[in-house]
C-alpha atoms as a PDB file:
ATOM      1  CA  UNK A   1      12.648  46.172  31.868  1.00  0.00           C
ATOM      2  CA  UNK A   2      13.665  48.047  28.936  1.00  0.00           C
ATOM      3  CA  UNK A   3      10.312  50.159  27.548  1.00  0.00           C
ATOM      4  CA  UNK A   4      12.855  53.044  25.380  1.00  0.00           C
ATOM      5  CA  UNK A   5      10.551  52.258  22.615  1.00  0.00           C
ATOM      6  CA  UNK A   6       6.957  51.232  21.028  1.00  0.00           C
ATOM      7  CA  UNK A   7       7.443  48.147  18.952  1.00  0.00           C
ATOM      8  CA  UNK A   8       4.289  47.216  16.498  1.00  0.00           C
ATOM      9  CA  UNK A   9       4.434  43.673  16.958  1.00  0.00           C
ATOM     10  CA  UNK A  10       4.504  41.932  20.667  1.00  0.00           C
ATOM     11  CA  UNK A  11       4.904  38.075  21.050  1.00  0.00           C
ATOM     12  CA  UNK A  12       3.470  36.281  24.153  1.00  0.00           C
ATOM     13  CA  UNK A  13       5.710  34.050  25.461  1.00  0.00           C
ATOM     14  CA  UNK A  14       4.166  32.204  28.520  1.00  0.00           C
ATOM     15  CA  UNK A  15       2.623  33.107  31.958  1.00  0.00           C
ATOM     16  CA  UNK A  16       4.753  34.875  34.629  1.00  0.00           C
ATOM     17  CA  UNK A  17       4.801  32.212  36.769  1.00  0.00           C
ATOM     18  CA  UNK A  18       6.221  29.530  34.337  1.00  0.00           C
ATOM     19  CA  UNK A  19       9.652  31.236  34.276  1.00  0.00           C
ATOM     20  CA  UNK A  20      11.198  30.487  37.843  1.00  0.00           C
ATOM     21  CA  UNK A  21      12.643  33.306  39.364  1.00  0.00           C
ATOM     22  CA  UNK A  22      15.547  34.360  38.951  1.00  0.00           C
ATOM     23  CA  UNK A  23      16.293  32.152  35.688  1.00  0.00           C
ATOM     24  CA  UNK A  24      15.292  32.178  31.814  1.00  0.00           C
ATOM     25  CA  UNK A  25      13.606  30.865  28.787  1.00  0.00           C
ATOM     26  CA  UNK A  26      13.952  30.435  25.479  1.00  0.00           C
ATOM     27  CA  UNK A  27      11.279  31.372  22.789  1.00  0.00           C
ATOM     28  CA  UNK A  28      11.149  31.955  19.068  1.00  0.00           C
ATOM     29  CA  UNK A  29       9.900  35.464  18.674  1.00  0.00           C
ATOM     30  CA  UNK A  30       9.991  36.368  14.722  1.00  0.00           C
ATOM     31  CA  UNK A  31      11.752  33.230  13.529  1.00  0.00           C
ATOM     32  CA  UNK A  32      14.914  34.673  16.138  1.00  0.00           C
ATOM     33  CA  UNK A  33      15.865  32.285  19.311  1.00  0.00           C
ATOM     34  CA  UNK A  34      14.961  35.139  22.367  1.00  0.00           C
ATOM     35  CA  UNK A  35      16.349  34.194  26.155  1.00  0.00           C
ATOM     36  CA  UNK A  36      13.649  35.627  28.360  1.00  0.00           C
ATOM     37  CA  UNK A  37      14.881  35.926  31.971  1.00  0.00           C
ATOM     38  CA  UNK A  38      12.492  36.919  35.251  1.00  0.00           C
ATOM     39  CA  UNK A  39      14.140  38.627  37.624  1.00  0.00           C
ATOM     40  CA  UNK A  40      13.136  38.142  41.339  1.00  0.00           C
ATOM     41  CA  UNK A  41       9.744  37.029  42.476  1.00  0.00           C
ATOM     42  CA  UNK A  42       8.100  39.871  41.198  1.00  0.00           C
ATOM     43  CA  UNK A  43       7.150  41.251  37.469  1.00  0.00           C
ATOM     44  CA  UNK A  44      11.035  42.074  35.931  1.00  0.00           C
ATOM     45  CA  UNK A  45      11.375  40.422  32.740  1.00  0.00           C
ATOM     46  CA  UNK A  46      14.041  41.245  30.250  1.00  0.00           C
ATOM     47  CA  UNK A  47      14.447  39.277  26.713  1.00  0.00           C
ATOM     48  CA  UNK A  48      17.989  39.325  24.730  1.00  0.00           C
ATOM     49  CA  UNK A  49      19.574  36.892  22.178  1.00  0.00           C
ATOM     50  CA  UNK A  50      19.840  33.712  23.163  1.00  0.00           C
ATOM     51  CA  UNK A  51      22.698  33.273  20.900  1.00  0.00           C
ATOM     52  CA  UNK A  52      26.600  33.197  22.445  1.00  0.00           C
ATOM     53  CA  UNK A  53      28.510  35.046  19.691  1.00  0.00           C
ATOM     54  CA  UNK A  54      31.733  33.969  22.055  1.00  0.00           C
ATOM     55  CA  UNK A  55      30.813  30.371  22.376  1.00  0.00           C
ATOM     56  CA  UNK A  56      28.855  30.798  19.051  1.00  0.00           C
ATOM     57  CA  UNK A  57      26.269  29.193  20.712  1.00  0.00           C
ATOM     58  CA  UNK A  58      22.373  29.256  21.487  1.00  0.00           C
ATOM     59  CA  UNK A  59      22.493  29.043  25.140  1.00  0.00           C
ATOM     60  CA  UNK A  60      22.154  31.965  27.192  1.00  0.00           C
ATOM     61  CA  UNK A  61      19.039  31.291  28.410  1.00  0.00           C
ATOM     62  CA  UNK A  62      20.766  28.481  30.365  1.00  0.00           C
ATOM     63  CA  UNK A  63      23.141  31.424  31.773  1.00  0.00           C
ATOM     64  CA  UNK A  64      23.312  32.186  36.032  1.00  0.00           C
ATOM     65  CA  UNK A  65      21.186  35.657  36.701  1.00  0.00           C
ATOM     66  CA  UNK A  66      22.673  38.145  38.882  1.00  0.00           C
ATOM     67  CA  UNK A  67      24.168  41.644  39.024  1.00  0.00           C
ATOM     68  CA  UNK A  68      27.166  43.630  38.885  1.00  0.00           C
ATOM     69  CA  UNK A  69      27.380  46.917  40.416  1.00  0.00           C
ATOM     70  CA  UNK A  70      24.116  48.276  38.839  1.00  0.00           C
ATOM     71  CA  UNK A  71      23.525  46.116  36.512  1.00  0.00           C
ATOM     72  CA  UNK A  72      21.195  43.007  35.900  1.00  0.00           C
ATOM     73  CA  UNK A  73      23.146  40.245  34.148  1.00  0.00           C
ATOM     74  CA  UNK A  74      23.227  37.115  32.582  1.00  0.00           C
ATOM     75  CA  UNK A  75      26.643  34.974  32.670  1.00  0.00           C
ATOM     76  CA  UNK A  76      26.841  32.582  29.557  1.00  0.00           C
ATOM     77  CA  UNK A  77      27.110  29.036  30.858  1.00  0.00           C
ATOM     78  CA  UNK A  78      30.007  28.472  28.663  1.00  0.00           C
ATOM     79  CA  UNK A  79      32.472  30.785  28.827  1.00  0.00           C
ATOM     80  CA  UNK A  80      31.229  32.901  31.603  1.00  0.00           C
ATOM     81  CA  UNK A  81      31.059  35.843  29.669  1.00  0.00           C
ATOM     82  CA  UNK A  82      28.569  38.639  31.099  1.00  0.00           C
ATOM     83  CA  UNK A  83      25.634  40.472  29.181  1.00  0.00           C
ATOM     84  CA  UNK A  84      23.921  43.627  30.304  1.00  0.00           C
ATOM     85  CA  UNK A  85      19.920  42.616  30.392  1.00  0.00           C
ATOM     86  CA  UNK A  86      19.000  45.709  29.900  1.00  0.00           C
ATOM     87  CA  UNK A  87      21.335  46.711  26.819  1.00  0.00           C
ATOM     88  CA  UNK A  88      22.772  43.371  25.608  1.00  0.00           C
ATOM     89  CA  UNK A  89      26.185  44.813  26.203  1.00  0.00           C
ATOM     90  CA  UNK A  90      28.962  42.194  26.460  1.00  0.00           C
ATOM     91  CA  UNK A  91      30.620  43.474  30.051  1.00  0.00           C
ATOM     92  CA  UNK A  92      34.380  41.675  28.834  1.00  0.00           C
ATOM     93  CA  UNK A  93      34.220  41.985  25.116  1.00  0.00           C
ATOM     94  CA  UNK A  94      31.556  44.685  24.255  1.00  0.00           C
ATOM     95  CA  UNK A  95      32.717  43.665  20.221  1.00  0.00           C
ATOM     96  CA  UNK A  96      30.662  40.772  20.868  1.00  0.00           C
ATOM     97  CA  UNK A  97      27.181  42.443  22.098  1.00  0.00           C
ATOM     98  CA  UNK A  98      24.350  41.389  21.794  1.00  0.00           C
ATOM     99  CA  UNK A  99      20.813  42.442  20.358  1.00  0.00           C
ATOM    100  CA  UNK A 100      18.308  43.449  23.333  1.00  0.00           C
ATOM    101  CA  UNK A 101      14.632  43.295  22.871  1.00  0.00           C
ATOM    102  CA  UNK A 102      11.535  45.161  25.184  1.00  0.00           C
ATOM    103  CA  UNK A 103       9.704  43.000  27.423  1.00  0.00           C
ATOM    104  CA  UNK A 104       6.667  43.408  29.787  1.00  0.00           C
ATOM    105  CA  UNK A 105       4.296  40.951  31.729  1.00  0.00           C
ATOM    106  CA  UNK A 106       0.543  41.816  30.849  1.00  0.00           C
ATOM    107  CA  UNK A 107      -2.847  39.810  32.118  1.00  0.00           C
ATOM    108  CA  UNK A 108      -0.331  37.496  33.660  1.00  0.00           C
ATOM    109  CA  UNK A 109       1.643  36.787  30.227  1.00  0.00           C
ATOM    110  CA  UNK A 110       5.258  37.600  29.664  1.00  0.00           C
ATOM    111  CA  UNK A 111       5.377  39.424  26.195  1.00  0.00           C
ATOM    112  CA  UNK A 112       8.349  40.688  23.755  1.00  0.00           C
ATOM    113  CA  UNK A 113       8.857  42.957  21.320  1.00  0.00           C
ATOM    114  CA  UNK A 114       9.905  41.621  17.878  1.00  0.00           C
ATOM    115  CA  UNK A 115      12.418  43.931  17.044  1.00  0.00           C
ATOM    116  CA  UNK A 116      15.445  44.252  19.273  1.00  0.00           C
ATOM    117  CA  UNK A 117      15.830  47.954  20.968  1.00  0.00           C
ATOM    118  CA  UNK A 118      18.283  49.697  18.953  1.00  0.00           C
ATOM    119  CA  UNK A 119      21.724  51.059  20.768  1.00  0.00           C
ATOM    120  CA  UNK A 120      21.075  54.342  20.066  1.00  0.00           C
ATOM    121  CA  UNK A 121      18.014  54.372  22.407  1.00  0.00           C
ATOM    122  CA  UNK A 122      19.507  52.664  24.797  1.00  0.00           C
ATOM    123  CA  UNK A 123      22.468  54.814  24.990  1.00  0.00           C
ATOM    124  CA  UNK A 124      20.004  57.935  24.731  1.00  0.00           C
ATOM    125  CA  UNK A 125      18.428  56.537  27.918  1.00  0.00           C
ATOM    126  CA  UNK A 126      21.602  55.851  29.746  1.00  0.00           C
ATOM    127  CA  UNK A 127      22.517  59.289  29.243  1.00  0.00           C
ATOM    128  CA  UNK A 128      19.184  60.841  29.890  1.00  0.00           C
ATOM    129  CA  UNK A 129      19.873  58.810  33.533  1.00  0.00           C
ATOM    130  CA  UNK A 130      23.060  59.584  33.983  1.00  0.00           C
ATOM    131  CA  UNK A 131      22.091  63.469  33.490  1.00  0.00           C
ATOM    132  CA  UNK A 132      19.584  62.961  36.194  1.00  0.00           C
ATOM    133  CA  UNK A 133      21.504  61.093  38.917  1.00  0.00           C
ATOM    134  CA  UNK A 134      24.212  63.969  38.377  1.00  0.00           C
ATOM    135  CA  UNK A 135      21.764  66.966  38.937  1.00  0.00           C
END
């Protein structure tokens, strides 16, 4: 669950326990189609576009969860592509990214940020990680 930064404006999306595990939603947060996903059985959330740009399509939400090497994933039920839930990074085309947004489950409620996390936080954060893993 990306927290890198402290949006203003949060958007409750549903309870925790109306996303199955393991699979996503999609909401309108600011007027923008948002695919939240819940990871596991516990409280890992993630939100990114739900819009394709390879299948130029609004349907990631509908995507299989799952993970390769360290990362959490979504596969796009079209064309298979995979997107990092964490950074919105498209794994085979990374032209085709896409935005990434802060989530968090409070007093049961799955919320998101309405601004997506910008890349240069994310990529701060990576390397902050990386630094630490390596020391």
């Amino acid at each position: 669950m990306s927290q890198a930064h402290h949006p203003e404006t949060w958007t409750a999306i549903c309870t925790l326990r109306d996303i199955v595990p393991n699979t996503g939603v999609c909401a309108l947060v600011d007027r923008k189609q948002v695919a939240v996903f819940r990871i596991g059985r516990g409280e890992e959330v993630y939100a990114v576009a739900n819009f394709d740009p390879n299948a130029r399509a609004n349907v990631l939400s509908r995507g299989l969860t799952g993970s390769l090497g360290n990362r959490v994933v979504v596969a796009s039920p079209i064309y298979k592509h995979h997107f990092d839930l964490r950074t919105g990074e498209c794994l085979e085309a990374p032209e085709h990214s896409i935005d990434a947004y802060a989530a968090r489950v409070y007093d049961g409620k799955v919320w998101v940020a309405a601004s997506a996390v910008t890349r240069e936080i994310e990529e701060e954060v990576e390397a902050a990680i990386e630094e630490e893993l390596a020391a």
